[in-house]
Protein backbone atom coordinates (compact mmCIF):
# COMPACT_ATOMS: atom_id res chain seq x y z
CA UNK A 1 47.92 117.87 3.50
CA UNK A 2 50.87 116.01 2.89
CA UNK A 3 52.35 115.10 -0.52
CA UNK A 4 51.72 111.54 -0.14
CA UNK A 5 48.33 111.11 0.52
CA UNK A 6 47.89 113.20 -2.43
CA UNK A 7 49.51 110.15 -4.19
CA UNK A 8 47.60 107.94 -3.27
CA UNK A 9 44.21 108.64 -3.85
CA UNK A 10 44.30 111.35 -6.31
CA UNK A 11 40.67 112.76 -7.83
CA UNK A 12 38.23 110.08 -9.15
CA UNK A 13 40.20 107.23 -7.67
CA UNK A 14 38.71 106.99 -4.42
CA UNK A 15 36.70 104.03 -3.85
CA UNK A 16 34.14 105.32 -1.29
CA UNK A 17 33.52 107.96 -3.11
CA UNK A 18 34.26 106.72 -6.88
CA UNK A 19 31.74 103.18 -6.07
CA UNK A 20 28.18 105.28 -6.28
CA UNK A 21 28.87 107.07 -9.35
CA UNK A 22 30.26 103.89 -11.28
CA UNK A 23 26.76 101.85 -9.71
CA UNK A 24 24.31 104.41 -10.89
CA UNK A 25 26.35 104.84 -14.04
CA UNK A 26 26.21 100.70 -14.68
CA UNK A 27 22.34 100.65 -13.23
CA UNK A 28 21.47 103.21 -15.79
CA UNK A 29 23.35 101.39 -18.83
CA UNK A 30 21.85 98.34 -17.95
CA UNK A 31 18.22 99.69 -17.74
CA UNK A 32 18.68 101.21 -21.20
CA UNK A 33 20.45 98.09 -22.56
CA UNK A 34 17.59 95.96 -21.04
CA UNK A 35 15.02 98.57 -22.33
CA UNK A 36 16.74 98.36 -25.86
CA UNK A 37 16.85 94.63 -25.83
CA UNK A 38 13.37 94.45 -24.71
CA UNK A 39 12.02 96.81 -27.70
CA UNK A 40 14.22 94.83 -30.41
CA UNK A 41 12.35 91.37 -29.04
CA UNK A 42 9.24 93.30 -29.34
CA UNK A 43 10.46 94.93 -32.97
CA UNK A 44 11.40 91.03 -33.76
CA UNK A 45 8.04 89.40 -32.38
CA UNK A 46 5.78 92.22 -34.79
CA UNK A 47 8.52 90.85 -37.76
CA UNK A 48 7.48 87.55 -37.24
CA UNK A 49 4.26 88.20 -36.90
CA UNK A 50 3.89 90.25 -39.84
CA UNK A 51 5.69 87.93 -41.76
CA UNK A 52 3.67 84.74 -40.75
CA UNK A 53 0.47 87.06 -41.49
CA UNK A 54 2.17 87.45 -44.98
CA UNK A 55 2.62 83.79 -45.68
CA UNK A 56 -0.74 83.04 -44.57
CA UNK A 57 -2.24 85.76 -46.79
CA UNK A 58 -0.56 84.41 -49.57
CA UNK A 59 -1.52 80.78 -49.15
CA UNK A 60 -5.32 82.19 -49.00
CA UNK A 61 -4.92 84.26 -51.77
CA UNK A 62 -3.26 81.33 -53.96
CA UNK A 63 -6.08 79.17 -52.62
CA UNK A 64 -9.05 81.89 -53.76
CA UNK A 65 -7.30 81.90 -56.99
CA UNK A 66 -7.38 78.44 -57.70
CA UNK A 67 -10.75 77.77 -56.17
CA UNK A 68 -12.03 80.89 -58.60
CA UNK A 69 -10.20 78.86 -61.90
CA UNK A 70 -11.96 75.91 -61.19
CA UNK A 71 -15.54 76.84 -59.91
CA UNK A 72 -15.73 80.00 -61.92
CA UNK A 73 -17.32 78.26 -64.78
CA UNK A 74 -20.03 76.51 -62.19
CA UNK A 75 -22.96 79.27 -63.35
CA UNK A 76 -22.14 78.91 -66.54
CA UNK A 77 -21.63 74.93 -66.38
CA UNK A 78 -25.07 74.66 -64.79
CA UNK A 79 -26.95 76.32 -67.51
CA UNK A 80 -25.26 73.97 -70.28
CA UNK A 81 -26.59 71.22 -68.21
CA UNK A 82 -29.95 71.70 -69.10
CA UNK A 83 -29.04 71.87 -72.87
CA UNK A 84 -26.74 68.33 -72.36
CA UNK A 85 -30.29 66.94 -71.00
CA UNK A 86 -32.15 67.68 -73.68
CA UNK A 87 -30.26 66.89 -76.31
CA UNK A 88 -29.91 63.00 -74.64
CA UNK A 89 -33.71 63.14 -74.21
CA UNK A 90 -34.07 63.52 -77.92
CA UNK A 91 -32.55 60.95 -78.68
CA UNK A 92 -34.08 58.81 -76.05
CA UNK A 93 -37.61 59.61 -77.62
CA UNK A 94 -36.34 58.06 -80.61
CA UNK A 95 -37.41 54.46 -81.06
CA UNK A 96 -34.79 52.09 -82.18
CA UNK A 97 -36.87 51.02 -85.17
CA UNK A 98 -37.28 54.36 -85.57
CA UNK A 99 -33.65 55.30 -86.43
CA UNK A 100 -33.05 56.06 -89.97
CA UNK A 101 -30.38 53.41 -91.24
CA UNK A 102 -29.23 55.82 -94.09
CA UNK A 103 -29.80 58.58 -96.34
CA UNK A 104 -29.76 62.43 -94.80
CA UNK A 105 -31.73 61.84 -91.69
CA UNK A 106 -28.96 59.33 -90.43
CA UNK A 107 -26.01 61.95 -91.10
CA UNK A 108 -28.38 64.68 -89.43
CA UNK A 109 -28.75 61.91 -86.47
CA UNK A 110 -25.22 61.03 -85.82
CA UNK A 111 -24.51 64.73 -86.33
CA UNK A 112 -26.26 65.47 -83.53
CA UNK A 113 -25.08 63.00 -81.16
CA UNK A 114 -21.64 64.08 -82.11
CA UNK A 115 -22.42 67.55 -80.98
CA UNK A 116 -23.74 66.09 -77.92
CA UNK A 117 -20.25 64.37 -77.27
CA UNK A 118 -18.05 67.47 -78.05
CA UNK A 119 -20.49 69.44 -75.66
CA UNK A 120 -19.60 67.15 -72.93
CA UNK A 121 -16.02 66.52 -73.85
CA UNK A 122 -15.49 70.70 -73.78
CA UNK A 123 -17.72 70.70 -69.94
CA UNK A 124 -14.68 67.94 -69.19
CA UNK A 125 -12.15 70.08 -70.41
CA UNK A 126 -13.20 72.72 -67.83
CA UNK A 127 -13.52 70.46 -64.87
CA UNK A 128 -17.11 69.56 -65.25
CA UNK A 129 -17.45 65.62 -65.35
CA UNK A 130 -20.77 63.26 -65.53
CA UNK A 131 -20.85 61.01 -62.89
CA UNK A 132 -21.64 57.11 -64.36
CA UNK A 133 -23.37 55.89 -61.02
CA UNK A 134 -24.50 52.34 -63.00
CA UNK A 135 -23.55 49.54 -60.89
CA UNK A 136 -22.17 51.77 -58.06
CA UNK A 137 -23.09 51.62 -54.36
CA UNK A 138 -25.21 54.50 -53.74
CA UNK A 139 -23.70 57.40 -52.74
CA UNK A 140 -25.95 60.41 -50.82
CA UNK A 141 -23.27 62.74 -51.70
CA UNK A 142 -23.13 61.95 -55.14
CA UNK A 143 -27.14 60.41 -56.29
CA UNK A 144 -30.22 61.29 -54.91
CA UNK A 145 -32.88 58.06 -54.83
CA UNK A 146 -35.67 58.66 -56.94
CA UNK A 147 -37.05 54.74 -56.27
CA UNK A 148 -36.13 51.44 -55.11
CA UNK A 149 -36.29 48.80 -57.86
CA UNK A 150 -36.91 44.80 -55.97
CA UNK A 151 -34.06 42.69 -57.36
CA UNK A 152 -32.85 39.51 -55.39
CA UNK A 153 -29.66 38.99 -57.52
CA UNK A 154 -28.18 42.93 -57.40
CA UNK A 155 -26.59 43.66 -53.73
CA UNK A 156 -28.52 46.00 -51.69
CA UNK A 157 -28.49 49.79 -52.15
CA UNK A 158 -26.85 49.18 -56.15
CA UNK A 159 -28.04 51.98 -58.36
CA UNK A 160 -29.80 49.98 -61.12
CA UNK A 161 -30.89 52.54 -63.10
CA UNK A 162 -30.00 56.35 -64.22
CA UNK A 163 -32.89 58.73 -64.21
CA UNK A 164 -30.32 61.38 -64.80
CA UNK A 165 -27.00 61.95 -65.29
CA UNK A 166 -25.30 63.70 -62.40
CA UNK A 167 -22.02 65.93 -62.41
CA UNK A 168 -19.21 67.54 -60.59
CA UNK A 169 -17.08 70.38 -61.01
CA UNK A 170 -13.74 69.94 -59.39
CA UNK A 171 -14.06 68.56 -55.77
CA UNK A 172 -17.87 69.32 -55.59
CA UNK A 173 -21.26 68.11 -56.72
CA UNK A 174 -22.98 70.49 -59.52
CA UNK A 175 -26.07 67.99 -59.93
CA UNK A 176 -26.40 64.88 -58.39
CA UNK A 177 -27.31 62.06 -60.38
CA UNK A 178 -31.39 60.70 -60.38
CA UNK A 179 -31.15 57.19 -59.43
CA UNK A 180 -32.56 53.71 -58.96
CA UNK A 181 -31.30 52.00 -56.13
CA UNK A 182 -31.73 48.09 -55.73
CA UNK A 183 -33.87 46.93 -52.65
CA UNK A 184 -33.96 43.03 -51.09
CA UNK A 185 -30.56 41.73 -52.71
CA UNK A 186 -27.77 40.65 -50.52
CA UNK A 187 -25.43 42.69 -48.36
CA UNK A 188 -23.21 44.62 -50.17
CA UNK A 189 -19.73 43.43 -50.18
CA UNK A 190 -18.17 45.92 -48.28
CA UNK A 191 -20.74 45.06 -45.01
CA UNK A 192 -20.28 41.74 -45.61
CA UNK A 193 -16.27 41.69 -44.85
CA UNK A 194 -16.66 44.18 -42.02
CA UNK A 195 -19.19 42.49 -40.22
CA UNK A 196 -16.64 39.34 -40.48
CA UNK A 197 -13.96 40.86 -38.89
C-alpha cells in the first residue's frame, strides 16, 4: 500500500465506513435525549398536578374550617331557641294592665326582659340573627305561611303578622320565621314595574 493513501484516509476518517457508526451513535443519543425529555415532561406534568391538587386541598380545607367556625354552634344555637321563645311568650301572656308600674315585681320584670336581650345579643355575637320579616315581601326561603290575613290597603303577599320569630346562622336558615301573609291588596311593587317594562 503506498504511503499516500495511508495519508489520506487514515483509521476512523473514512466516510463510508466512519457515516454508520456516527448515525447509530446520533440515533441512539437522540432516542435517550427524547426518552429523557419525555420522562422530565411527564416528571413536570405529576408536579403540576400534585401541586394544583395541593392548592385545591387547601382551599377545601380553609373552606371546612370556616364553614365549621360558623355553623358549629348551629346544635347548640337551636336548642337556645326554644328558651328565646319562651321567655318572649312570657311576657306576651302578660296583659298590659297587668304590668306592675313599680315596686319589686317591675325590677324582676325588666330584669327579665333584659336577660332576654343579652341572650339574643350573645346568639348575634355567634352568627345567629332573628329575622324581622314585618312589612317584608314574603320570602319561602326565609318564612313559612301559617295564614293569609284579607287586607285591601297592604300589597299582596306582605307578611302582616309574626307568629314566630325566625333565624339564621351565617348564610343559612336555622328556623324560619311563622308568618302572616297579606291576601287581596295590590301588586307588590316590584311586579308592578316589571310588568311595565
Amino acid at each position: 500500500m503506498p504511503a499516500g493513501d495511508l495519508h489520506e484516509n487514515p483509521i476512523g476518517t473514512d466516510p463510508a465506513t466512519d457515516v454508520p457508526q456516527h448515525e447509530e451513535a446520533t440515533d441512539a443519543t437522540a432516542a435517550l435525549l427524547d426518552a429523557a425529555r419525555a420522562e422530565a415532561r411527564d416528571m413536570k406534568d405529576r408536579a403540576l398536578r400534585t401541586l394544583a391538587e395541593m392548592e385545591n386541598l387547601r382551599k377545601r380545607t380553609e373552606r371546612e374550617v370556616a364553614d365549621a367556625r360558623t355553623y358549629g354552634v348551629t346544635s347548640f344555637a337551636r336548642d337556645m331557641l326554644s328558651v328565646a321563645d319562651n321567655m318572649r311568650r312570657a311576657f306576651d301572656s302578660l296583659p298590659a294592665e297587668a304590668k306592675p308600674a313599680d315596686g319589686p315585681l317591675k325590677a324582676f320584670h325588666e330584669g327579665i326582659e333584659l336577660t332576654e336581650r343579652e341572650l339574643l345579643k350573645t346568639l348575634e355575637k355567634h352568627g345567629v340573627k332573628k329575622i324581622e320579616p314585618d312589612g317584608q315581601k314574603f320570602d319561602p326561603n326565609l318564612h313559612q305561611a301559617m295564614f293569609e290575613v284579607p287586607n285591601p290597603d297592604v300589597p299582596n303577599g306582605t307578611v302582616v303578622q309574626t307568629v314566630q320569630a325566625g333565624f339564621v346562622i351565617g348564610e343559612r336558615v336555622l328556623r324560619p320565621a311563622l308568618v302572616g301573609v297579606s291576601k287581596g291588596g295590590p301588586k307588590a311593587a316590584a311586579q308592578a314595574t316589571t310588568s311595565e317594562a
